[in-house]
N, C-alpha and C. Protein backbone atom coordinates (compact mmCIF):
# COMPACT_ATOMS: atom_id res chain seq x y z
N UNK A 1 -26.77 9.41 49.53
CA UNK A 1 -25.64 9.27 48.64
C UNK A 1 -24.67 10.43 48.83
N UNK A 2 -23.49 10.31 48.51
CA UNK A 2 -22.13 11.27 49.19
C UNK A 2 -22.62 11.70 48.00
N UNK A 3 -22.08 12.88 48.08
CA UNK A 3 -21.71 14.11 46.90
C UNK A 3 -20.83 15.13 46.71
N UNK A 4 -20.43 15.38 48.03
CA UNK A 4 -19.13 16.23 48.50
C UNK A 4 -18.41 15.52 49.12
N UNK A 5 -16.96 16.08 49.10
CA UNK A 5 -15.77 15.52 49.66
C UNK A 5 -15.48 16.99 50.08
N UNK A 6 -15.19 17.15 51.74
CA UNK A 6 -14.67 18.16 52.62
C UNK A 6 -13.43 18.56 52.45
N UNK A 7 -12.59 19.46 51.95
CA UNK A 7 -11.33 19.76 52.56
C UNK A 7 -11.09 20.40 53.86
N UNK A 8 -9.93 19.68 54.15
CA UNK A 8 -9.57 20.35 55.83
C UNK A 8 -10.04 21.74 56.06
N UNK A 9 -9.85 23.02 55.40
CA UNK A 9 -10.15 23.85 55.63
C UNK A 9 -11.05 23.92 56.15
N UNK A 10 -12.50 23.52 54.90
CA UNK A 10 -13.42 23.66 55.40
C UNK A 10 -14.39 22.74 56.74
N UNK A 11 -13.62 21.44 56.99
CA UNK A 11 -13.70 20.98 58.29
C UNK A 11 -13.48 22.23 59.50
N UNK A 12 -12.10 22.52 59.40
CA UNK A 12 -11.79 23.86 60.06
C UNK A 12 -12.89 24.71 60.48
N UNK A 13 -13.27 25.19 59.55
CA UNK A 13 -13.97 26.45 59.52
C UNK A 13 -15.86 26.08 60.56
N UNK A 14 -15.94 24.87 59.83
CA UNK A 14 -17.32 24.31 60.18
C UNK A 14 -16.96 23.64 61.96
N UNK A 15 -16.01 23.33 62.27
CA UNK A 15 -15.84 23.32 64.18
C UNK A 15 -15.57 24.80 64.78
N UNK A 16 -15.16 25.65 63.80
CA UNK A 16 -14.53 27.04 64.62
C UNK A 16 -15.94 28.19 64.57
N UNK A 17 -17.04 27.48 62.97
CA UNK A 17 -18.49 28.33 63.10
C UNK A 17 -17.69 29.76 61.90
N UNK A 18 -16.97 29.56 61.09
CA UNK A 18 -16.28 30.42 60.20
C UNK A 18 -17.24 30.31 59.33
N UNK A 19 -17.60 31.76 58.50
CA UNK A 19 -18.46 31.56 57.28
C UNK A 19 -19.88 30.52 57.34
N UNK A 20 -20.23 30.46 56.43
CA UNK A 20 -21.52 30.08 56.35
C UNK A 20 -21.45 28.16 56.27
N UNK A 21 -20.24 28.24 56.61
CA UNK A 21 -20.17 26.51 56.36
C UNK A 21 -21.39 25.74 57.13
N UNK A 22 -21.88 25.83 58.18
CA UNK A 22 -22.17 25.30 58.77
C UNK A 22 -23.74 25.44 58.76
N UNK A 23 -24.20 26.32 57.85
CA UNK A 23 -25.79 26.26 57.27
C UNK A 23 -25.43 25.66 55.94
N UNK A 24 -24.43 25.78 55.42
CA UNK A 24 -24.71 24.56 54.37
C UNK A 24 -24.58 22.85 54.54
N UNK A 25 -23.60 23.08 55.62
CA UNK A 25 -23.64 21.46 55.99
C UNK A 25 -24.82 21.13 56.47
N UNK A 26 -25.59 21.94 57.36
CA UNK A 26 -26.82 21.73 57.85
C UNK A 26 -28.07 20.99 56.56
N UNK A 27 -28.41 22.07 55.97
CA UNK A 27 -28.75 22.33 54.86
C UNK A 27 -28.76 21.16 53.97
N UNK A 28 -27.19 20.45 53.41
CA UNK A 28 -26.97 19.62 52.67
C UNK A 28 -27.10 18.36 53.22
N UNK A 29 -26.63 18.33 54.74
CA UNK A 29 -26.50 17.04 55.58
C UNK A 29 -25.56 16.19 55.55
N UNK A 30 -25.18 15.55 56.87
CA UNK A 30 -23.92 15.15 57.02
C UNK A 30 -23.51 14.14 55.87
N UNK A 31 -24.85 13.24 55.81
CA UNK A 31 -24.97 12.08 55.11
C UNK A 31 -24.03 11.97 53.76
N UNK A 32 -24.74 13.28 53.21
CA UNK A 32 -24.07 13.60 51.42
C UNK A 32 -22.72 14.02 51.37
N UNK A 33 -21.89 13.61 52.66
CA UNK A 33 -20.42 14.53 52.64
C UNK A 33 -19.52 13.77 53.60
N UNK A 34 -18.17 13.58 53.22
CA UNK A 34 -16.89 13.15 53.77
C UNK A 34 -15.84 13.65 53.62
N UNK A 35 -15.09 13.20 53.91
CA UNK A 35 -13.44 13.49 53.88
C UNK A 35 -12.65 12.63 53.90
N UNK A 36 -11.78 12.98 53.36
CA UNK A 36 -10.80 11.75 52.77
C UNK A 36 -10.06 11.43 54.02
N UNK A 37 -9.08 9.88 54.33
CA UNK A 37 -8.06 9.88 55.07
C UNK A 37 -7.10 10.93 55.49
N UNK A 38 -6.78 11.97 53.72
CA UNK A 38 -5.99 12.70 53.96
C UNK A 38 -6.31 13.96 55.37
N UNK A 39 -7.63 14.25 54.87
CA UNK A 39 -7.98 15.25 56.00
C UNK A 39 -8.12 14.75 57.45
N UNK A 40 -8.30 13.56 57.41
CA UNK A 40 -8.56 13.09 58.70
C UNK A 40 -7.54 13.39 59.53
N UNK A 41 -6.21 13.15 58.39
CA UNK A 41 -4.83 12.55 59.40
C UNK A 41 -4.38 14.29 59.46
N UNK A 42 -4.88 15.17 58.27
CA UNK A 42 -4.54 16.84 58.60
C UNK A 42 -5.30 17.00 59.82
N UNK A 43 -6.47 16.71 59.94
CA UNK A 43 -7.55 17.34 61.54
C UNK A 43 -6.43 16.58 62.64
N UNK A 44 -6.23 15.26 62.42
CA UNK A 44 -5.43 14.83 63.59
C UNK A 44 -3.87 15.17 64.64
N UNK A 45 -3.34 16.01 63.12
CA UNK A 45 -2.27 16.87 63.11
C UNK A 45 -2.46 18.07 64.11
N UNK A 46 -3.72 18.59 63.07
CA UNK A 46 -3.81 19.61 64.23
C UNK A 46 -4.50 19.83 65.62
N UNK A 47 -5.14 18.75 65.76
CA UNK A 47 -5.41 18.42 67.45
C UNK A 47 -4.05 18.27 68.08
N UNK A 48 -2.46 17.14 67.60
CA UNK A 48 -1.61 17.15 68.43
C UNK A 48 -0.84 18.91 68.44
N UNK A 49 -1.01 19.54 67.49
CA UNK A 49 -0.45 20.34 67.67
C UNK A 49 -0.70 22.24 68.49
N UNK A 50 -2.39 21.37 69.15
CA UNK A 50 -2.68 22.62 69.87
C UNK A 50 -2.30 22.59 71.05
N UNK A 51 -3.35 23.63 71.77
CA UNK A 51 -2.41 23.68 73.14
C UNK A 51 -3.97 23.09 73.97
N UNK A 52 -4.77 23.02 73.44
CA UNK A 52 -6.19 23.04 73.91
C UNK A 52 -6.62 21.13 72.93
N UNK A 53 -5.42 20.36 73.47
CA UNK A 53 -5.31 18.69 72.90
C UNK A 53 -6.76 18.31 73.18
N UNK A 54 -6.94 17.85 74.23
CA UNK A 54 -8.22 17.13 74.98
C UNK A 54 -9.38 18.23 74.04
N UNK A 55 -9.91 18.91 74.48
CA UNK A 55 -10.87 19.68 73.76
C UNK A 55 -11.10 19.61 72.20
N UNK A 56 -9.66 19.67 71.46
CA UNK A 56 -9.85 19.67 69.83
C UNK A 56 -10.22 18.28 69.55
N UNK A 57 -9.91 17.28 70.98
CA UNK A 57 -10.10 16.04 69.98
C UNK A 57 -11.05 15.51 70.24
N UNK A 58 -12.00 16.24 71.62
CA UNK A 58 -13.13 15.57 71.38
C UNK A 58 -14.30 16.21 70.77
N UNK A 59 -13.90 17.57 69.90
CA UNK A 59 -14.61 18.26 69.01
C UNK A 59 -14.53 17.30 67.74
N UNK A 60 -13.43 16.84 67.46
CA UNK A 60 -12.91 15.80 66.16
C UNK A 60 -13.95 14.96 66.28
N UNK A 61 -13.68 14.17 67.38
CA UNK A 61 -14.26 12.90 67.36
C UNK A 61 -16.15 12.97 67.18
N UNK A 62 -16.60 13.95 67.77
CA UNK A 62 -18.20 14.52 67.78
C UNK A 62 -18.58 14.59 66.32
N UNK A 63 -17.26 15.44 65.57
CA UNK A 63 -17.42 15.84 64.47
C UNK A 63 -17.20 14.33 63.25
N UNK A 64 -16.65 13.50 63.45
CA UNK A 64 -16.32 12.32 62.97
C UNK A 64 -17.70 11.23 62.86
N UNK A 65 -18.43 11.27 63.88
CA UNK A 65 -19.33 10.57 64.66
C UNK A 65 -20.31 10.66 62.68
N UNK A 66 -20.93 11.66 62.37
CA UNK A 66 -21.57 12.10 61.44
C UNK A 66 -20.84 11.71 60.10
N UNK A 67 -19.99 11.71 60.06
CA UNK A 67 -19.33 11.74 58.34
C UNK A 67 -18.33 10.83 58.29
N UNK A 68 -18.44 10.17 56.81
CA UNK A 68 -17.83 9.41 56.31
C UNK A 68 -16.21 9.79 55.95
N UNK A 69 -15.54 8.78 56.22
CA UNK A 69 -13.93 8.90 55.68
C UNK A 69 -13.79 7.75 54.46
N UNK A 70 -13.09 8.77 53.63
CA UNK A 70 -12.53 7.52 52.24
C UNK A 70 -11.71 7.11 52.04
N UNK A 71 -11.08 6.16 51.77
CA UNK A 71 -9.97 6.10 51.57
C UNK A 71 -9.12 6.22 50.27
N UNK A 72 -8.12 6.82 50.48
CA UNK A 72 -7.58 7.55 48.97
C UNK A 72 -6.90 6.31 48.10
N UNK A 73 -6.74 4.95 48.31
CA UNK A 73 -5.75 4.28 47.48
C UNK A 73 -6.89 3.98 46.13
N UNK A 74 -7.50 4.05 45.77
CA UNK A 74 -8.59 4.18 44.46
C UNK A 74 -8.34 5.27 43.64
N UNK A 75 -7.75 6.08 44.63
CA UNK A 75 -7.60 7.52 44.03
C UNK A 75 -5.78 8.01 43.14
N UNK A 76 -5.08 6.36 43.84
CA UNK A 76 -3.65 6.80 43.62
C UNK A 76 -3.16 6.76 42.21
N UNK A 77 -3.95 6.21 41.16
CA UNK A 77 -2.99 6.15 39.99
C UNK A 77 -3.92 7.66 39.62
N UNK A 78 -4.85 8.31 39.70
CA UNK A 78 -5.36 9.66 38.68
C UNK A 78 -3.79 10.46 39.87
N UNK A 79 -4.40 10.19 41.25
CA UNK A 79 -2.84 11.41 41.37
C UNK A 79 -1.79 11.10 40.63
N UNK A 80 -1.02 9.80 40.47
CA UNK A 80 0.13 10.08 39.74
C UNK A 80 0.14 11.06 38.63
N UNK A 81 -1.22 10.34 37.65
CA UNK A 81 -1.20 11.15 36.34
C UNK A 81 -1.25 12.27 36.02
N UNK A 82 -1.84 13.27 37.57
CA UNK A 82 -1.89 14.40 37.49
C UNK A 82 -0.80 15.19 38.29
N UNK A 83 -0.24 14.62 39.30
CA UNK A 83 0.99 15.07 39.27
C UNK A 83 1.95 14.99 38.34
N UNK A 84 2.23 13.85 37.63
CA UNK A 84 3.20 14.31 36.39
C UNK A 84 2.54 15.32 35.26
N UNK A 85 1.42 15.23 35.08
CA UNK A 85 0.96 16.65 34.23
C UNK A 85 1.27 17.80 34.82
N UNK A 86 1.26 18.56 36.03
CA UNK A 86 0.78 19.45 36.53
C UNK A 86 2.58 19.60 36.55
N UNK A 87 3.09 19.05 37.34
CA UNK A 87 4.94 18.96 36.99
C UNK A 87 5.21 19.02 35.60
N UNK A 88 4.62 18.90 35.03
CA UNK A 88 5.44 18.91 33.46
C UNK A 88 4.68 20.55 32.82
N UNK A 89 3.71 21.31 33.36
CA UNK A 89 3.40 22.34 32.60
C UNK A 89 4.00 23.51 33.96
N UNK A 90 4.45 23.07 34.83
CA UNK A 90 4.85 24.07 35.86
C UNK A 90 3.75 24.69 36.64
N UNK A 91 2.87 23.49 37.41
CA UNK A 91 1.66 24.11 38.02
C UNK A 91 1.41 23.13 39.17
N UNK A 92 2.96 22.40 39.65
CA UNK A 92 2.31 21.28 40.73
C UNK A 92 1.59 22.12 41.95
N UNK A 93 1.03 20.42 42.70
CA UNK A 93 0.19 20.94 43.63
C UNK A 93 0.80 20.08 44.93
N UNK A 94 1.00 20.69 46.39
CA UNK A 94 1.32 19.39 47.14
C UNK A 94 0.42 18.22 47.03
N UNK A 95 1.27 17.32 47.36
CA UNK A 95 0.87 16.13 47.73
C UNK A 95 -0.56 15.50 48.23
N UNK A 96 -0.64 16.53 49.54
CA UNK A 96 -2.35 16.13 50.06
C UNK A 96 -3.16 17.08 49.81
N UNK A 97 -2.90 17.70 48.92
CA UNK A 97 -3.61 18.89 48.29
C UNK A 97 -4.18 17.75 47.18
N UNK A 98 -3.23 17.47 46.45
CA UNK A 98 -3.26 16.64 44.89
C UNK A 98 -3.96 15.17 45.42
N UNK A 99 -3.83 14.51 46.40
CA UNK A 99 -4.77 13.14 46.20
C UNK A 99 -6.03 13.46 47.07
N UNK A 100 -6.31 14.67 47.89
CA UNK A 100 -7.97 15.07 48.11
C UNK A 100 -8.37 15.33 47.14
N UNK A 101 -7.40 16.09 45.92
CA UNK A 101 -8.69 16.62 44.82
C UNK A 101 -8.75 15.08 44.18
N UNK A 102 -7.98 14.46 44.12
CA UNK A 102 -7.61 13.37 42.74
C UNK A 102 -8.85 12.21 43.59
N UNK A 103 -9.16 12.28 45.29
CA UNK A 103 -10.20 11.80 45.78
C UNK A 103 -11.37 11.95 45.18
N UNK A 104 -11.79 13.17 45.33
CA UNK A 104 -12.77 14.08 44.57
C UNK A 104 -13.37 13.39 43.22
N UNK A 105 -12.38 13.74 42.44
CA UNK A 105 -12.29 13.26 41.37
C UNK A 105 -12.58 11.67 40.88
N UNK A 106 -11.69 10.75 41.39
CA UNK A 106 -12.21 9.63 41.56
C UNK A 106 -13.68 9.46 41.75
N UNK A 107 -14.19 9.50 42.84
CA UNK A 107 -15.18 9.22 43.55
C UNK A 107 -16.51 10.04 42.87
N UNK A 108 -16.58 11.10 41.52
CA UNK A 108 -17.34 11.95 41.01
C UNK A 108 -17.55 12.79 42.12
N UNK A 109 -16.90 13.34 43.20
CA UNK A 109 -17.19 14.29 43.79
C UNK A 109 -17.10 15.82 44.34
N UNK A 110 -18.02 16.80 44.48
CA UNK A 110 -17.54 18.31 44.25
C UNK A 110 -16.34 18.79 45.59
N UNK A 111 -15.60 18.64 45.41
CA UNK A 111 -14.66 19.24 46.30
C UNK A 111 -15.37 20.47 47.04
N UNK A 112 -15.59 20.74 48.31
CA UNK A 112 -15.67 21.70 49.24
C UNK A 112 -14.46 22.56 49.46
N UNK A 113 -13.98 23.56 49.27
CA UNK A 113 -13.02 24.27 49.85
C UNK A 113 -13.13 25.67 49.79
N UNK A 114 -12.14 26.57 50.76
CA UNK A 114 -12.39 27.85 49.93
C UNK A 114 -10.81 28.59 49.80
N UNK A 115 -9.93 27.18 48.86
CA UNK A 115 -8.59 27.12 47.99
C UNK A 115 -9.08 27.09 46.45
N UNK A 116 -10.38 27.44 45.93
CA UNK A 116 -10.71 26.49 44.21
C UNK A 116 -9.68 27.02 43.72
N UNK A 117 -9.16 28.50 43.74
CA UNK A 117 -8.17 29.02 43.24
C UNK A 117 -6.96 27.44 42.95
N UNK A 118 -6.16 27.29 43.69
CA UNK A 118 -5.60 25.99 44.21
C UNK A 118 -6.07 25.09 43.19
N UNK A 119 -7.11 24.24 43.35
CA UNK A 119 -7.70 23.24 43.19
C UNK A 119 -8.13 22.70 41.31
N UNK A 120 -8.24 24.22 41.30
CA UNK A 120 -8.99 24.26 39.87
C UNK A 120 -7.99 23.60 38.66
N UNK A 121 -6.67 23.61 39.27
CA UNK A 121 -6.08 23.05 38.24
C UNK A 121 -5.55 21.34 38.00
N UNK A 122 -6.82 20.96 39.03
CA UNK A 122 -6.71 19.21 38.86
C UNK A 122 -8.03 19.16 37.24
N UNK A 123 -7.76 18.18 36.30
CA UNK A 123 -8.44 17.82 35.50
C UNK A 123 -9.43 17.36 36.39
N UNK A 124 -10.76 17.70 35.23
CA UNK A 124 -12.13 16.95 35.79
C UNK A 124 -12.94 17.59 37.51
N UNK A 125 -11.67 18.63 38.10
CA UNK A 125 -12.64 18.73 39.69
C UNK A 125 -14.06 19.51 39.61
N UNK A 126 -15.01 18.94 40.33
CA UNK A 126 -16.07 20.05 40.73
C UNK A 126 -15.96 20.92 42.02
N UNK A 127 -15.73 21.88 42.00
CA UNK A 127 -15.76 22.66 43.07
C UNK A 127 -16.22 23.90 43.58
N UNK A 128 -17.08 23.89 44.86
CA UNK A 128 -17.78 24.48 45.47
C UNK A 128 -16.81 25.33 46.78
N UNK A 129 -17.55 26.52 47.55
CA UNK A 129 -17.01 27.41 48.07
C UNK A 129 -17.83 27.65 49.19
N UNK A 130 -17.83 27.31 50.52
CA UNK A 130 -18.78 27.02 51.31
C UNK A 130 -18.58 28.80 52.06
N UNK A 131 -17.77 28.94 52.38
CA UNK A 131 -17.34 30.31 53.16
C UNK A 131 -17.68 31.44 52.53
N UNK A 132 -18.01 31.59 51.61
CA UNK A 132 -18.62 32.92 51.03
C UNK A 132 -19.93 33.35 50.87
C-alpha cells in the first residue's frame, strides 16, 4: 500500500545519492511510494534541460521502472480551495508546489520533501524529511 508521495526534490536527491534518501527508500520500499504527474513532468524537464540528455533519461526511466505515478485531477478541486485560502491570507504557494501537496493530501499521503518549511502551509499535509 502507497504511503508516501515523493517530491521532485527528493527524487533528485535519491538519483544524485544526496542525504540519506536512499536508505530510506530502501528501507521503506519502492512499493509504499510515488509521485505525482506533477513530478514526473518536473524530472522530465530536467532531463531536457541537461547537458548529459541520454544518461538523465535513462536514470529516469530505471528510476520510473519501481514507482508509481498519480494522477493529480482527484486532487484539483482541494487545490483550488487551497489556493484561494492561501491567496486570501497572503501565503500562496506555486502551482506544482500546491497540487503535489493538495496530491498528498487527497490521496492521505505523507509528503516526502526537504521544502516542509514550504509545504506546511497546505491544510491537512503529513510531512516527512528524508535528507536529514
Amino acid at each position: 500500500m502507497i504511503a508516501f508521495l515523493l517530491d521532485t526534490n527528493i527524487c533528485i536527491f535519491f538519483n544524485k545519492g544526496i542525504g540519506s534518501v536512499r536508505d530510506h527508500l530502501g528501507s521503506i520500499g519502492f512499493d509504499r511510494c510515488a509521485i505525482s504527474e506533477i513530478t514526473f513532468a518536473e524530472l522530465l524537464y530536467g532531463v531536457e534541460r541537461s547537458d548529459a540528455k541520454e544518461k538523465n533519461r535513462r536514470t529516469l526511466e530505471i528510476f520510473l521502472t519501481d514507482i508509481s505515478i498519480l494522477p493529480i485531477h482527484q486532487a484539483l478541486p482541494l487545490f483550488a480551495s487551497e489556493k484561494a485560502r492561501l491567496r486570501k491570507i497572503g501565503e500562496p504557494i506555486d502551482n506544482f508546489d500546491l497540487l503535489i501537496g493538495a496530491t498528498a493530501v487527497h490521496h492521505g499521503l505523507t509528503l516526502v520533501t526537504n521544502n516542509t518549511k514550504h509545504f506546511q502551509r497546505i491544510q491537512g499535509i503529513q510531512l516527512q524529511d528524508w535528507t536529514i
